[in-house]
Protein backbone atom coordinates (compact mmCIF):
# COMPACT_ATOMS: atom_id res chain seq x y z
CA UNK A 1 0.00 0.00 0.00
CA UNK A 2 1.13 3.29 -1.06
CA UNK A 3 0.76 7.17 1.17
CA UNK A 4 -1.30 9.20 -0.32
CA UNK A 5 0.61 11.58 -2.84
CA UNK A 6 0.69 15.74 -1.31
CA UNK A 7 -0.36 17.95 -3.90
CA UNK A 8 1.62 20.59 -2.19
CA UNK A 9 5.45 20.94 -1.80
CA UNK A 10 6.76 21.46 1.55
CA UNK A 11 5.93 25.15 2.39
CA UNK A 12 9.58 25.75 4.57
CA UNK A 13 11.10 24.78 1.08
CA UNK A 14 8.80 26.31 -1.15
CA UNK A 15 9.23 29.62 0.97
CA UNK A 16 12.91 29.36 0.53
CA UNK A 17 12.82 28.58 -3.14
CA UNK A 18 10.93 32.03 -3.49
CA UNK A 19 13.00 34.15 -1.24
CA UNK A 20 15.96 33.07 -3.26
CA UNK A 21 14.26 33.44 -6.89
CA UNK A 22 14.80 29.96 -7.58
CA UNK A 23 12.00 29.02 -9.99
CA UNK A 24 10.96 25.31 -9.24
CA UNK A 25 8.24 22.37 -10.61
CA UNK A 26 7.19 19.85 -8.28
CA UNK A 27 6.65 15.90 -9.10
CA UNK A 28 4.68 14.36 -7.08
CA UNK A 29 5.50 10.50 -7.32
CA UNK A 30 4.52 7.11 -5.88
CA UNK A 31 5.98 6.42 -2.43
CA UNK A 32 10.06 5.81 -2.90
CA UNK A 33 12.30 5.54 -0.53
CA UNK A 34 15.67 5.79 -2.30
CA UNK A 35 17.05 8.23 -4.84
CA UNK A 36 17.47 5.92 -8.12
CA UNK A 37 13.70 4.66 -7.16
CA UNK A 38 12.49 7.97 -7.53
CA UNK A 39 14.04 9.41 -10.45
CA UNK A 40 12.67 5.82 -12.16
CA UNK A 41 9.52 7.11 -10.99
CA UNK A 42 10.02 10.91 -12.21
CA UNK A 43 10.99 9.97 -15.29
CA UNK A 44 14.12 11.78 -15.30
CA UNK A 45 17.78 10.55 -15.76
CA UNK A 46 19.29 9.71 -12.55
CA UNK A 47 22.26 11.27 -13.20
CA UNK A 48 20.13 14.98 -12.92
CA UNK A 49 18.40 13.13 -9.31
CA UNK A 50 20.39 14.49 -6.19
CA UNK A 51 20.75 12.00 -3.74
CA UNK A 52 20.97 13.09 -0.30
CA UNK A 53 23.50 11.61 1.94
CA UNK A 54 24.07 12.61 5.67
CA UNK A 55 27.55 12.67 7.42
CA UNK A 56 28.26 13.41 11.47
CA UNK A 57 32.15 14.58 12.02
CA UNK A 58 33.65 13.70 15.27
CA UNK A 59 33.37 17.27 16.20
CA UNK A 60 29.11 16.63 16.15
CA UNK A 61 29.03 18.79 13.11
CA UNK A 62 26.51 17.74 10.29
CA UNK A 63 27.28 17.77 6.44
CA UNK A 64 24.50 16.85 4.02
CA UNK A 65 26.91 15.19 1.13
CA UNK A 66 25.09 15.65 -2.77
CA UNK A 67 26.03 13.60 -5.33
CA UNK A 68 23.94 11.67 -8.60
CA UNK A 69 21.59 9.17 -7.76
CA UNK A 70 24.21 6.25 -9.19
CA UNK A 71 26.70 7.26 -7.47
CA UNK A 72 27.93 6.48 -3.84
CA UNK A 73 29.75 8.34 -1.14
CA UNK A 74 32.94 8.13 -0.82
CA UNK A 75 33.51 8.78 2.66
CA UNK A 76 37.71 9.51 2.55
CA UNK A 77 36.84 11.87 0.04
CA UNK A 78 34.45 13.75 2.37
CA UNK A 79 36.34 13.68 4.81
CA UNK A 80 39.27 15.34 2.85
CA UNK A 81 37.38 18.16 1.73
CA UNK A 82 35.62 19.05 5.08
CA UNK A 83 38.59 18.28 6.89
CA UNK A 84 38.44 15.70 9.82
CA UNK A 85 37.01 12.01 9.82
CA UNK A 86 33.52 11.36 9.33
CA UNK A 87 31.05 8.68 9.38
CA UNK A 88 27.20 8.37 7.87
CA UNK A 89 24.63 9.42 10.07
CA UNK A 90 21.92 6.91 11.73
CA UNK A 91 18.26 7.65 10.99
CA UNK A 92 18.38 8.56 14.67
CA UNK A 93 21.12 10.82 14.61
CA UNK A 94 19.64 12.71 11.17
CA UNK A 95 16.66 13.19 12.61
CA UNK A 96 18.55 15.08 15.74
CA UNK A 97 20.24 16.96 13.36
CA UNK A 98 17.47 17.93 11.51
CA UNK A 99 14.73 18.35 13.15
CA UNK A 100 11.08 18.51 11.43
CA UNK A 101 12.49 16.42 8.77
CA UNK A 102 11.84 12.54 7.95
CA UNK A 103 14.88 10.64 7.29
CA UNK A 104 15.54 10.31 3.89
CA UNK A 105 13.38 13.66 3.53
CA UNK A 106 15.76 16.49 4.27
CA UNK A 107 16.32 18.64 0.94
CA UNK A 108 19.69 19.91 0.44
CA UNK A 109 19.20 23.90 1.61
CA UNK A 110 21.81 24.58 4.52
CA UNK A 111 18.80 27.63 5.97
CA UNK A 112 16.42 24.49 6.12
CA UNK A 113 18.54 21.27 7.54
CA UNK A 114 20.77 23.44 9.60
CA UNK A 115 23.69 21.74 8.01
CA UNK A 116 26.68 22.31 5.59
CA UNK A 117 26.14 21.28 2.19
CA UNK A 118 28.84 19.79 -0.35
CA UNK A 119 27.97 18.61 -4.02
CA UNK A 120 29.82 16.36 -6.00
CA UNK A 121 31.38 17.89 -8.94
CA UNK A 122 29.12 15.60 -11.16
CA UNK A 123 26.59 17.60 -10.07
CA UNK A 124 27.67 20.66 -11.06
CA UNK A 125 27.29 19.03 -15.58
CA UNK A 126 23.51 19.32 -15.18
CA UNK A 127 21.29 22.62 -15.67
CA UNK A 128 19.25 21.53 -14.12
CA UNK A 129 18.41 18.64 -11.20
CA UNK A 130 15.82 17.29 -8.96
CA UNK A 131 15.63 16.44 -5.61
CA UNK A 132 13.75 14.97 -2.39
CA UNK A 133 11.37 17.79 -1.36
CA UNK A 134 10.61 16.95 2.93
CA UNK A 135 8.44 13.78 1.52
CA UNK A 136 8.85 10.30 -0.03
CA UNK A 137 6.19 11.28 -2.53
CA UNK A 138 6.99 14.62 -3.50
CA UNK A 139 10.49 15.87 -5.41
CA UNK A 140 11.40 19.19 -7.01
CA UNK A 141 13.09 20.34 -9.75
CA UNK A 142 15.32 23.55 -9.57
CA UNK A 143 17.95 25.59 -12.04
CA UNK A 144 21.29 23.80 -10.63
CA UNK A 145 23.14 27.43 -10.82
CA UNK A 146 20.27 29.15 -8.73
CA UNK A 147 20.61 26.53 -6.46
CA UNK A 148 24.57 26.42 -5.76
CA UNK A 149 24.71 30.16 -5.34
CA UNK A 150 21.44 30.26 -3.10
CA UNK A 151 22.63 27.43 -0.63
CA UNK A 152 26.33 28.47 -0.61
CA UNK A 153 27.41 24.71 -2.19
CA UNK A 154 30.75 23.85 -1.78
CA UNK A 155 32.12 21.42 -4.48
CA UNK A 156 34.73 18.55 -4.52
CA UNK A 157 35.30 15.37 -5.79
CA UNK A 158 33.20 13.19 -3.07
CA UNK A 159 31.89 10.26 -5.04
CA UNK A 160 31.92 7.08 -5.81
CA UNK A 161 30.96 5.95 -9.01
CA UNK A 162 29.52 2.56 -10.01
CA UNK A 163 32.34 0.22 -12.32
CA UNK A 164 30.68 0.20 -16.30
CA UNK A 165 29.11 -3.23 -16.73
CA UNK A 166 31.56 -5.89 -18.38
């Protein structure tokens, strides 16, 4: 059985899209739970879906990590760029981190999730991209320039990505 599909996108992000002249279009989608899942259910190459990947530092300090939806984190990468060791986050501990957010729900705005954002450079090919919008039906997708500038996105070279098929 499926949740319902919201016909509206989260107002905290919608509010921040339109302070910071970012125009958007929402998708709503069947339930998904994983990035690849739903930009097979958008429609849209998953190399334009953001995936959404949360890392804790030793320190406590939270960095939301953004790379395609085929790729993987590479987590000595990370921690090279941000300097310091870190580790993925538990459910638990995003949800601490973020609070009024669903795990696997927490769009990549630094005003919003109250965390540092990095991008893979991968990211930064596409004029556009998509991304989880505070729901596991709902996604948005936003000028990739507007974006980077509004939410302050530092780049590096942070993923992982999959071995070509033999």
């Amino acid at each position: 059985m499926t949740s319902p599909t919201p016909t509206l996108l989260d107002e905290r992000l919608a509010s921040w899209l339109r302070a910071n002249g970012i125009p958007y279009e929402t998708h709503p989608h069947q339930l998904t739970y994983t990035a690849l899942a739903t930009a097979h259910a958008e429609g849209v190459e998953p190399r334009t879906f953001a995936k959404v990947v949360a890392v804790g530092t030793e320190e406590g300090r939270t960095t939301l990590v953004v790379l395609d939806a085929v790729d993987a984190v590479d987590l000595r990468k990370v921690s090279a760029l941000i300097g310091g060791s870190v580790r993925l986050l538990t459910e638990h501990e995003l949800a601490a981190a973020c609070p009024g957010w669903e795990a696997g729900t927490v769009p990549p705005v630094p005003d919003l999730a109250g965390a540092q954002v990095v991008a893979d450079e991968g990211i930064r090919s596409d004029e556009r991209i998509s991304f989880i919008a505070g729901s596991h039906t709902m996604a948005v997708r936003v000028d990739r320039a507007a974006w980077e500038r509004a939410a302050r996105i530092t780049y590096g070279d942070v993923a992982r990505r999959p071995s070509p098929p033999m």
